[in-house]
C-alpha atoms as a PDB file:
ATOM      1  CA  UNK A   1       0.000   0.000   0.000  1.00  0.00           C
ATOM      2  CA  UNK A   2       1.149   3.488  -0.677  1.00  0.00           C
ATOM      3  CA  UNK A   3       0.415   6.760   1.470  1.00  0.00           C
ATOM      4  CA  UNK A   4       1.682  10.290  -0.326  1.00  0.00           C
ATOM      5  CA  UNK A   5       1.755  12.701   2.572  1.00  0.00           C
ATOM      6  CA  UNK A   6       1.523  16.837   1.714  1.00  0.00           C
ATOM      7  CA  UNK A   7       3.173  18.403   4.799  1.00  0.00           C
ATOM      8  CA  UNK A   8       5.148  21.333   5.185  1.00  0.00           C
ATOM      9  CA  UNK A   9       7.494  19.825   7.618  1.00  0.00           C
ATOM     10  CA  UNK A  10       8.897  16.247   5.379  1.00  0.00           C
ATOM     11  CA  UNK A  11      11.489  16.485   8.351  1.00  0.00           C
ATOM     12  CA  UNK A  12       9.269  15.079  11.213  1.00  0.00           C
ATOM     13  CA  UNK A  13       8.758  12.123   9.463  1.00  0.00           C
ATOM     14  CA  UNK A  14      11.629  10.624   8.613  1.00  0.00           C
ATOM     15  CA  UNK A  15      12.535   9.801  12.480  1.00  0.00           C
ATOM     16  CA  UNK A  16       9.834   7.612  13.053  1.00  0.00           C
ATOM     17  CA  UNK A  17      10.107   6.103   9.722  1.00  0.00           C
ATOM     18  CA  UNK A  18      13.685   4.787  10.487  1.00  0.00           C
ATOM     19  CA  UNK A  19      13.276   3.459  14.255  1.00  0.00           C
ATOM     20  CA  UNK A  20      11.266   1.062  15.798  1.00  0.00           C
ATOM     21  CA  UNK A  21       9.407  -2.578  15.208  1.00  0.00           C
ATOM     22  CA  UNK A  22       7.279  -0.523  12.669  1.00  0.00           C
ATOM     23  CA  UNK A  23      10.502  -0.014  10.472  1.00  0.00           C
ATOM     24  CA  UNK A  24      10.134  -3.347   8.919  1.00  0.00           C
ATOM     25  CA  UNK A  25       7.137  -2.770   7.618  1.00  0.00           C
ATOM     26  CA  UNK A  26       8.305   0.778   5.897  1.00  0.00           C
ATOM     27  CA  UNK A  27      12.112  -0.865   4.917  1.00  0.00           C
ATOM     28  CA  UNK A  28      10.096  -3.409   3.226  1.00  0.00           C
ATOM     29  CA  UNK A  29       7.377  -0.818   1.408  1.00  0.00           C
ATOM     30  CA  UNK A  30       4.548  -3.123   2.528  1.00  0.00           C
ATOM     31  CA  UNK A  31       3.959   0.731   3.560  1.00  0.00           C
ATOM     32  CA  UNK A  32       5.285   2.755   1.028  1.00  0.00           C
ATOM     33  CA  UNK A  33       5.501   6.183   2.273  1.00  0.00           C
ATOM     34  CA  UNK A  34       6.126   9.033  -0.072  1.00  0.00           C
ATOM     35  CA  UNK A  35       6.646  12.830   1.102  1.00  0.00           C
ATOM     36  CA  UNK A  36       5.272  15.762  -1.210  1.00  0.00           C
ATOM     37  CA  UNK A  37       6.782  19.319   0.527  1.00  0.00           C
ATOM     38  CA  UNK A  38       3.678  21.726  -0.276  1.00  0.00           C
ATOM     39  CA  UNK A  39       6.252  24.862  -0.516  1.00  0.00           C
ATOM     40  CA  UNK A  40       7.865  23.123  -3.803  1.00  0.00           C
ATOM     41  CA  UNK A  41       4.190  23.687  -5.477  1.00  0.00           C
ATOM     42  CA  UNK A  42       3.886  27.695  -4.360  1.00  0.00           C
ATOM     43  CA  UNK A  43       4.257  29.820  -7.180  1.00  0.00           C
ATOM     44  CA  UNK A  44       5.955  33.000  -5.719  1.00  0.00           C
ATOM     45  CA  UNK A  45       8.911  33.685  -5.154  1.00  0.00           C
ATOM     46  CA  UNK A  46       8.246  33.495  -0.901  1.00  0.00           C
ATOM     47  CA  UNK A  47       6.696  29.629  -1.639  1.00  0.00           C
ATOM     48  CA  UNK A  48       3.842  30.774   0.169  1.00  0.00           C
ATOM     49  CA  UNK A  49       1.081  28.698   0.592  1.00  0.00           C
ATOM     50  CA  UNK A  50      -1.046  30.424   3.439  1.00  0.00           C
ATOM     51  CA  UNK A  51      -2.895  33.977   3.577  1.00  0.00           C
ATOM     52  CA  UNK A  52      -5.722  35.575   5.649  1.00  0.00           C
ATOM     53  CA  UNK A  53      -8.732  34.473   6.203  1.00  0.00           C
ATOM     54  CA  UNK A  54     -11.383  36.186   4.332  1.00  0.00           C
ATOM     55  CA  UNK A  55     -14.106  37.665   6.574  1.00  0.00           C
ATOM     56  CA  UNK A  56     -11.215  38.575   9.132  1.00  0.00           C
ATOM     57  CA  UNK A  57     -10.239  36.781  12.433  1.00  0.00           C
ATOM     58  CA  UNK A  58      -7.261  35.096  13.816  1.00  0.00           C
ATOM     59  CA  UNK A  59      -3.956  32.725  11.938  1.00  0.00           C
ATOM     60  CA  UNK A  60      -3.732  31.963   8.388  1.00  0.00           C
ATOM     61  CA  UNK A  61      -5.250  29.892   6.117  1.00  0.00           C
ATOM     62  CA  UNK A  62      -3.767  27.197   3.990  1.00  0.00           C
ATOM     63  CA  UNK A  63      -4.067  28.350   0.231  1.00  0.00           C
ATOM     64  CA  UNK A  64      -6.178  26.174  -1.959  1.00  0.00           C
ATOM     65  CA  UNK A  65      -3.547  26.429  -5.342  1.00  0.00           C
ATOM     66  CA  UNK A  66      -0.878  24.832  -3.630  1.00  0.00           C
ATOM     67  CA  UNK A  67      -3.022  21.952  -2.627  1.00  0.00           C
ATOM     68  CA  UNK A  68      -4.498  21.477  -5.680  1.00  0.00           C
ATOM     69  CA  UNK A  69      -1.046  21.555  -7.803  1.00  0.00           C
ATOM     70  CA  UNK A  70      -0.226  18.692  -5.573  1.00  0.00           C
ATOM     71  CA  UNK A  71      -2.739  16.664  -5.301  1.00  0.00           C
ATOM     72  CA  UNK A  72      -2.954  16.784  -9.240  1.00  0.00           C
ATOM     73  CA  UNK A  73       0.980  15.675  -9.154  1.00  0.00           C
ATOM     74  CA  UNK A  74      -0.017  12.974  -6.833  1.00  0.00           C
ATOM     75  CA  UNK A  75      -2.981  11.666  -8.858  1.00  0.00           C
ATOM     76  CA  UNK A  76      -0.865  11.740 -11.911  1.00  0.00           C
ATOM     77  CA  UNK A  77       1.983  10.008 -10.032  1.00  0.00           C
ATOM     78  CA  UNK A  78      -0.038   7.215  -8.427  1.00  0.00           C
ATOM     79  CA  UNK A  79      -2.808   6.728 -11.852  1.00  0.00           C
ATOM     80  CA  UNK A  80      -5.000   5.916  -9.788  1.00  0.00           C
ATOM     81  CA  UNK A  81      -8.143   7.534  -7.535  1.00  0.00           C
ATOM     82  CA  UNK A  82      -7.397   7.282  -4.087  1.00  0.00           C
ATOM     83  CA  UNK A  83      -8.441   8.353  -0.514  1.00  0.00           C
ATOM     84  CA  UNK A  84      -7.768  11.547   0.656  1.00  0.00           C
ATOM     85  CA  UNK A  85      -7.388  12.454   4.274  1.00  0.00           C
ATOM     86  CA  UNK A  86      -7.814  15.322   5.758  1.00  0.00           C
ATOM     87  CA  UNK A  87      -6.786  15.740   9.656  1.00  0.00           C
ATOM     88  CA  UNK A  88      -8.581  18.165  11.323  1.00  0.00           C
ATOM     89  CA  UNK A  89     -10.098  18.507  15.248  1.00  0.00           C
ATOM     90  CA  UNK A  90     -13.795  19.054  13.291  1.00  0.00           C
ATOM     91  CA  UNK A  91     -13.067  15.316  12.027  1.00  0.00           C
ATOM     92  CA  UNK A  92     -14.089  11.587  13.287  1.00  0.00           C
ATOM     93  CA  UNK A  93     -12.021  10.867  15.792  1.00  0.00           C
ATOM     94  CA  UNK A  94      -9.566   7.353  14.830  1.00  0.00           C
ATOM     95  CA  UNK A  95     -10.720   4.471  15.624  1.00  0.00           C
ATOM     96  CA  UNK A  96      -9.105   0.865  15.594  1.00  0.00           C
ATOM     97  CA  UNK A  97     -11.687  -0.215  12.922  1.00  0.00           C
ATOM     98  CA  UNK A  98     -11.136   2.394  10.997  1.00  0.00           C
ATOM     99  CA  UNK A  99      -7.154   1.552  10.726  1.00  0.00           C
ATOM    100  CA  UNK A 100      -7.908  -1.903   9.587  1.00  0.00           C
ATOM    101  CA  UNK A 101      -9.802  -0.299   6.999  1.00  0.00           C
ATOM    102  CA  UNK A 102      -6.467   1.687   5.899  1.00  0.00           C
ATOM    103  CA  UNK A 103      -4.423  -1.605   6.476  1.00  0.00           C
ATOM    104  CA  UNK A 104      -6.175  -3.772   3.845  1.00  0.00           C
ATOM    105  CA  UNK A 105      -6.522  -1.157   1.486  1.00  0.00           C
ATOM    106  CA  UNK A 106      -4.167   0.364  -0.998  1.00  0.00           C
ATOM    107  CA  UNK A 107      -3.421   3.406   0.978  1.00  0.00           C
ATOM    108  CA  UNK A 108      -4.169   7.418   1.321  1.00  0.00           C
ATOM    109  CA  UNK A 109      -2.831  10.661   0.459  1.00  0.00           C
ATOM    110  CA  UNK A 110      -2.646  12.182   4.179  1.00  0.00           C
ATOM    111  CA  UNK A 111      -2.979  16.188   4.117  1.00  0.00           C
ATOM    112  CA  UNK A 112      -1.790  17.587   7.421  1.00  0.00           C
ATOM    113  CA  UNK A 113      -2.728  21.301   7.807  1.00  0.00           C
ATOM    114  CA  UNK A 114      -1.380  23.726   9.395  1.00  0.00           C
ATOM    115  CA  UNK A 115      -2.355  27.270  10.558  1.00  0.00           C
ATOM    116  CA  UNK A 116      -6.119  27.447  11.006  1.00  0.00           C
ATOM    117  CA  UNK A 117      -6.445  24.958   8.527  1.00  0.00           C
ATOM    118  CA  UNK A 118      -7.169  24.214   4.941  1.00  0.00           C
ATOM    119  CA  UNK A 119      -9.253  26.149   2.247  1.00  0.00           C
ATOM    120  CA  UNK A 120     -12.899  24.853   2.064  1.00  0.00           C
ATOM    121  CA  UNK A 121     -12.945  24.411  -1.030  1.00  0.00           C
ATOM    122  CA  UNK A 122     -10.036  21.635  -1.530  1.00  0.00           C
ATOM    123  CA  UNK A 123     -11.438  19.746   1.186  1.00  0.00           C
ATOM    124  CA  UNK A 124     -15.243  20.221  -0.688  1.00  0.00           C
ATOM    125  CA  UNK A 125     -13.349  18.741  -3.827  1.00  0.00           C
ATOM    126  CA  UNK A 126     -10.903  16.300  -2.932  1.00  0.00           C
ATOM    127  CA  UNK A 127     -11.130  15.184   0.828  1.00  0.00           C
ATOM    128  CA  UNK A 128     -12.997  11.820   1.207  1.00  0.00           C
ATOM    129  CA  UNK A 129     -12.021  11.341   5.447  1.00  0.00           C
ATOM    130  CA  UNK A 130     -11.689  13.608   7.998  1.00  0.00           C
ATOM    131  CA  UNK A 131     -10.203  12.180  10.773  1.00  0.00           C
ATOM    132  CA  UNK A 132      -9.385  13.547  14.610  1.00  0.00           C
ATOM    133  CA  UNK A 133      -7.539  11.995  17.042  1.00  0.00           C
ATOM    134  CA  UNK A 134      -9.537  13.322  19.740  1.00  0.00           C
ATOM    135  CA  UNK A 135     -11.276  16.393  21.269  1.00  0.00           C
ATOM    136  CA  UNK A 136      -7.948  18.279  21.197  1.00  0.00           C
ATOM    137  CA  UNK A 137      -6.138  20.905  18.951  1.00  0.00           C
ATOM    138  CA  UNK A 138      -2.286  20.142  17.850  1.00  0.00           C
ATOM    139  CA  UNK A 139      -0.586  22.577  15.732  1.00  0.00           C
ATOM    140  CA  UNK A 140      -0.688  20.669  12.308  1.00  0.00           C
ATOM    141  CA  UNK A 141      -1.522  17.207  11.011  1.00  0.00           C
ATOM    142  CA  UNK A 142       1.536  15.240  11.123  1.00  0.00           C
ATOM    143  CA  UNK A 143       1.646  14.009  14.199  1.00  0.00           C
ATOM    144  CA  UNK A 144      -1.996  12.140  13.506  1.00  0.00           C
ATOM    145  CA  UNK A 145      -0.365  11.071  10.104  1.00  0.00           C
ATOM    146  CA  UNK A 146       2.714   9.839  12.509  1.00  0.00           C
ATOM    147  CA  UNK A 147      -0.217   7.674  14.126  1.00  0.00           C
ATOM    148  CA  UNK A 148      -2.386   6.427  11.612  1.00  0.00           C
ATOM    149  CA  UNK A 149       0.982   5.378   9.941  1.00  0.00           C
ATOM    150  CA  UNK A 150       2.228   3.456  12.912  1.00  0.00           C
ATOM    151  CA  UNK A 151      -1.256   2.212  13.514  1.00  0.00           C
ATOM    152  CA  UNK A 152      -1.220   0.884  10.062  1.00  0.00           C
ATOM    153  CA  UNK A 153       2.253  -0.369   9.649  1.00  0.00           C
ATOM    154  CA  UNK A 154       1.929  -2.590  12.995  1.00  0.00           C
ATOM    155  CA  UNK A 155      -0.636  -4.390  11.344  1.00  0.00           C
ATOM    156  CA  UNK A 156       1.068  -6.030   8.613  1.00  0.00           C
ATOM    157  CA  UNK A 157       2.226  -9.187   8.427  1.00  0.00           C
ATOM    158  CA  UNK A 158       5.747  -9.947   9.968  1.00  0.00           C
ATOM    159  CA  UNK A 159       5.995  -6.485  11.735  1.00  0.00           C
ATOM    160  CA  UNK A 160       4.907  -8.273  14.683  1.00  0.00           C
ATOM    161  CA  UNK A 161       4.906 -11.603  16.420  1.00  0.00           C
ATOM    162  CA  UNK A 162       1.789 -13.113  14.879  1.00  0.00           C
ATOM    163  CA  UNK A 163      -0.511 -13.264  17.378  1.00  0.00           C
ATOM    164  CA  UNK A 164       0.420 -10.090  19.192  1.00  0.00           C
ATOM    165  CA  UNK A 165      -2.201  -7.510  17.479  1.00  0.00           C
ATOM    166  CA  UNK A 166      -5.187 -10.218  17.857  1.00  0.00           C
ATOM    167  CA  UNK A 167      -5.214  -8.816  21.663  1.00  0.00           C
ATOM    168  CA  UNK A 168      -4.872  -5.274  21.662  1.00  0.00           C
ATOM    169  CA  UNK A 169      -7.175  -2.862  23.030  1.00  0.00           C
ATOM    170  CA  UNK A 170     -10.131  -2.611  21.029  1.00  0.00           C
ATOM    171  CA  UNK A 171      -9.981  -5.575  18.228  1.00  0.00           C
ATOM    172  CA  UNK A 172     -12.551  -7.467  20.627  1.00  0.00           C
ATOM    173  CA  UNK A 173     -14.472  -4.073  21.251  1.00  0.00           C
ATOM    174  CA  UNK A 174     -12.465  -3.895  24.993  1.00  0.00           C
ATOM    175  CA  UNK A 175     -10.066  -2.310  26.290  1.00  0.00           C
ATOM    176  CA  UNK A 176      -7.236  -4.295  27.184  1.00  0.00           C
ATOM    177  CA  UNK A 177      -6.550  -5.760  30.942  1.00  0.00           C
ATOM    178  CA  UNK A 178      -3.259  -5.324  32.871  1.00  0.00           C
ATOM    179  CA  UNK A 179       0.355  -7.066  32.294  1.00  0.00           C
ATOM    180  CA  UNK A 180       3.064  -8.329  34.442  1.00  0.00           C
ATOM    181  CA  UNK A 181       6.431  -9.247  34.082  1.00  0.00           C
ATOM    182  CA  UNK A 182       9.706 -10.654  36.401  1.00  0.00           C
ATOM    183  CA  UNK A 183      10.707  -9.668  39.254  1.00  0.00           C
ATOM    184  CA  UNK A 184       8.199 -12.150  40.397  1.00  0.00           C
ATOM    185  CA  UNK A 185       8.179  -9.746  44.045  1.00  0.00           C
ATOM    186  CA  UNK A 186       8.981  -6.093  43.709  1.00  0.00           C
ATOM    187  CA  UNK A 187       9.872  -4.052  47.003  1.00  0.00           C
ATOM    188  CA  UNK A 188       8.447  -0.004  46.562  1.00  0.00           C
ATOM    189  CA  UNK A 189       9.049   1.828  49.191  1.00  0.00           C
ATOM    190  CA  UNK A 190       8.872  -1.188  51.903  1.00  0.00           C
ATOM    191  CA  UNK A 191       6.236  -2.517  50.343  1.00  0.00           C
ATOM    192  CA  UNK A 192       6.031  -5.800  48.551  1.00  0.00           C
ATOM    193  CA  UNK A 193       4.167  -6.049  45.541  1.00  0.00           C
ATOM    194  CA  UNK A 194       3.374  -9.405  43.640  1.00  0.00           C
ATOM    195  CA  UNK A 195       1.988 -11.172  40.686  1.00  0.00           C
ATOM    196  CA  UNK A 196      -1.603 -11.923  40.634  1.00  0.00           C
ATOM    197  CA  UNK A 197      -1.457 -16.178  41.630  1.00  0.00           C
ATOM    198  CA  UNK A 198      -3.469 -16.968  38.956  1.00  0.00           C
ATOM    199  CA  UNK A 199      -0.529 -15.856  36.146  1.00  0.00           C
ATOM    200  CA  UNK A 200       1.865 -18.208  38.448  1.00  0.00           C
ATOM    201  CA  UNK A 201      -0.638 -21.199  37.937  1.00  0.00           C
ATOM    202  CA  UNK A 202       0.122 -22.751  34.740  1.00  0.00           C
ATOM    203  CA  UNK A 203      -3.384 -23.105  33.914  1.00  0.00           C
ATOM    204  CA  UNK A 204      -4.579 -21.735  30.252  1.00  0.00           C
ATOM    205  CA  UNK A 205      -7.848 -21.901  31.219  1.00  0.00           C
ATOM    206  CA  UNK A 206      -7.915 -19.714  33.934  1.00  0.00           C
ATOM    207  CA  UNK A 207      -5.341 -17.295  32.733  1.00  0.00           C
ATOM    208  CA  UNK A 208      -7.385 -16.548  29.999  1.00  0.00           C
ATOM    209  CA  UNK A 209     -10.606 -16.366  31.871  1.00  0.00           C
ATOM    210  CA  UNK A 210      -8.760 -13.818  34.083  1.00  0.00           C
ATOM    211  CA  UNK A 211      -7.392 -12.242  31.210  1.00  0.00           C
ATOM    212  CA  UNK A 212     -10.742 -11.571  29.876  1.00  0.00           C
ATOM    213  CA  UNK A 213     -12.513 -10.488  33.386  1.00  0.00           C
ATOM    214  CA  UNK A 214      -9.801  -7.773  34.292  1.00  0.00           C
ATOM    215  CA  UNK A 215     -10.445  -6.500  30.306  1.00  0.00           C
ATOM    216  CA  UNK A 216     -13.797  -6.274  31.235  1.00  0.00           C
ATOM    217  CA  UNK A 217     -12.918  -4.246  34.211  1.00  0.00           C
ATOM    218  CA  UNK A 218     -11.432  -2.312  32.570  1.00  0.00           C
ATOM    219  CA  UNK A 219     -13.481  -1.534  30.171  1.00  0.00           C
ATOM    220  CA  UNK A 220     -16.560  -1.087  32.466  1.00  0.00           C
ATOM    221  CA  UNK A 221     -14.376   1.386  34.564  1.00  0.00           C
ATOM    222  CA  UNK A 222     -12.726   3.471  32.288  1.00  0.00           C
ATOM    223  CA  UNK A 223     -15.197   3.254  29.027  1.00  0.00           C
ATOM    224  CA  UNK A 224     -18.906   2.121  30.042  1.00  0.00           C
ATOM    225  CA  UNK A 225     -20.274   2.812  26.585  1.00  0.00           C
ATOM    226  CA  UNK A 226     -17.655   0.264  25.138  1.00  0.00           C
ATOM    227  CA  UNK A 227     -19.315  -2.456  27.034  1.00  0.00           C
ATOM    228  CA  UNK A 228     -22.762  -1.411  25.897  1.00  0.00           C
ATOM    229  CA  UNK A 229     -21.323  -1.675  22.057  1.00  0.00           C
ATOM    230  CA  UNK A 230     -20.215  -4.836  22.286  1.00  0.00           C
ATOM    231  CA  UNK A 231     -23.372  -6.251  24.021  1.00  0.00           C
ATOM    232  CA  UNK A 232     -25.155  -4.362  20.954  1.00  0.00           C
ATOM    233  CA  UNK A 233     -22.750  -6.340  18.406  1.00  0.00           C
ATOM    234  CA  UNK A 234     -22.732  -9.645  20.406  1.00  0.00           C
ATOM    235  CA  UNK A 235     -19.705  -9.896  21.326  1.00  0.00           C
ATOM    236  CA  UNK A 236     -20.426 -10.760  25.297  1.00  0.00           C
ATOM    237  CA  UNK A 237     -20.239 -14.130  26.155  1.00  0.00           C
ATOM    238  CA  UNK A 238     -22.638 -15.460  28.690  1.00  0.00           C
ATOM    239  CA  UNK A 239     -19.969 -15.664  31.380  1.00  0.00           C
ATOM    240  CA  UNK A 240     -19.119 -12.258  30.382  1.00  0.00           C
ATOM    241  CA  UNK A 241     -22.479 -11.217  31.705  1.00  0.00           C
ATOM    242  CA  UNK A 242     -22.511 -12.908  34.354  1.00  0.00           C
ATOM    243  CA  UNK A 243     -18.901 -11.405  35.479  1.00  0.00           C
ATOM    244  CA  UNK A 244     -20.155  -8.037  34.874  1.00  0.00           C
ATOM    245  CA  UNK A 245     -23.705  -8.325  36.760  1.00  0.00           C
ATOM    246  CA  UNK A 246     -21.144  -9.637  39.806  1.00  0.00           C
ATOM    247  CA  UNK A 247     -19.754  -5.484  39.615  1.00  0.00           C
ATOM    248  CA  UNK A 248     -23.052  -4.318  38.983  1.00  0.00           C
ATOM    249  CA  UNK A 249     -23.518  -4.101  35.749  1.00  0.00           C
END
């Protein structure tokens, strides 16, 4: 899969692109990522590609010829229609879902704004997603770019061990429960703290069931209406219920 990202900062991304388990799956280009600087399609002599807003009011706006030169230069450069992405706070906010989605498809071109953002009418024309990663405001769009990228990448195959990704927080609609690794006993502060017995015993059976009740716990604690979604989807097994009626649910 290819994603052609239009940023004005190409530098931030090459970092993250280089390090990490996630490398493999860029060294490889089983996520080919290609970087289009927006200042090398201004057509001044400043490479400007923001102005005022009209109507008045605070920061710049991204300009819309800039995008558009691009975009055209990607289409032509790719043959082929593709999503575009637009990151903005206004947008859906990410979920795990919607980065398999991306995974098993042939990519995006990811547009990370700047400023106060990007000229209606380029986002009226060309942007099919508009994504958030939450009800927050960063400066521009590569850091959620950064994410949906390493979101994406992890999920190919042979970035990690195989079964790895299967549990993660949200693929089963829950969050995911607590780890633990050695020492077996930890002394904080005079204090010893230990391994829940049940990871000691050797038993699958219950390891897993335990597994699954502290996700639930989770879950129920820190995101109710998750719970109520997967009940909604059938995803709650009847000794799920019956674990979650025991905390009052």
């Amino acid at each position: 899969m290819r994603f052609d990202v239009v940023t004005l900062f190409p530098e931030l991304f090459a970092p993250h692109l280089k390090h990490g388990i996630t490398r493999r799956a860029f060294d490889t280009k089983a996520v080919d990522v290609r970087l289009w600087p927006l200042r090398d399609f201004a057509d001044d002599a400043y490479r400007r590609v923001d102005d005022r807003p009209f109507g008045g009011g605070p920061g710049m706006v991204m300009l819309a010829e800039p995008l558009l030169r691009v975009l055209s230069a990607i289409s032509d450069d790719r043959g082929a229609n593709s999503a575009v992405v637009n990151f903005t706070p206004t947008g859906r906010p990410l979920s795990q879902a919607q980065v398999r989605e991306f995974a098993a498809g042939s990519g995006a071109v990811l547009l990370c704004g700047r400023y106060e953002g990007i000229d209606q009418r380029v986002i009226d024309r060309h942007v099919t997603h508009e994504i958030s990663l939450g009800d927050f405001v960063l400066s521009g769009g590569e850091l959620p770019a950064l994410a949906l990228l390493d979101a994406v990448a992890r999920l190919q195959p042979g970035v990690l061990a195989a079964p790895s990704h299967e549990q993660d927080s949200f693929e089963d609609g829950l969050l995911e429960g607590p780890h633990y690794s050695r020492p077996e006993r930890l002394l904080v502060d005079g204090q010893e703290l230990g391994v829940p017995e049940v990871l000691m015993s050797g038993h699958h059976g219950r390891i897993s069931r335990w597994r699954r009740e502290q996700a639930l716990a989770a879950t129920a604690r820190r995101r109710p209406e998750l719970i109520e979604q997967a009940r909604a989807a059938g995803q709650l097994q009847q000794a799920d219920e019956r674990f979650l009626q025991s905390l009052g649910l």
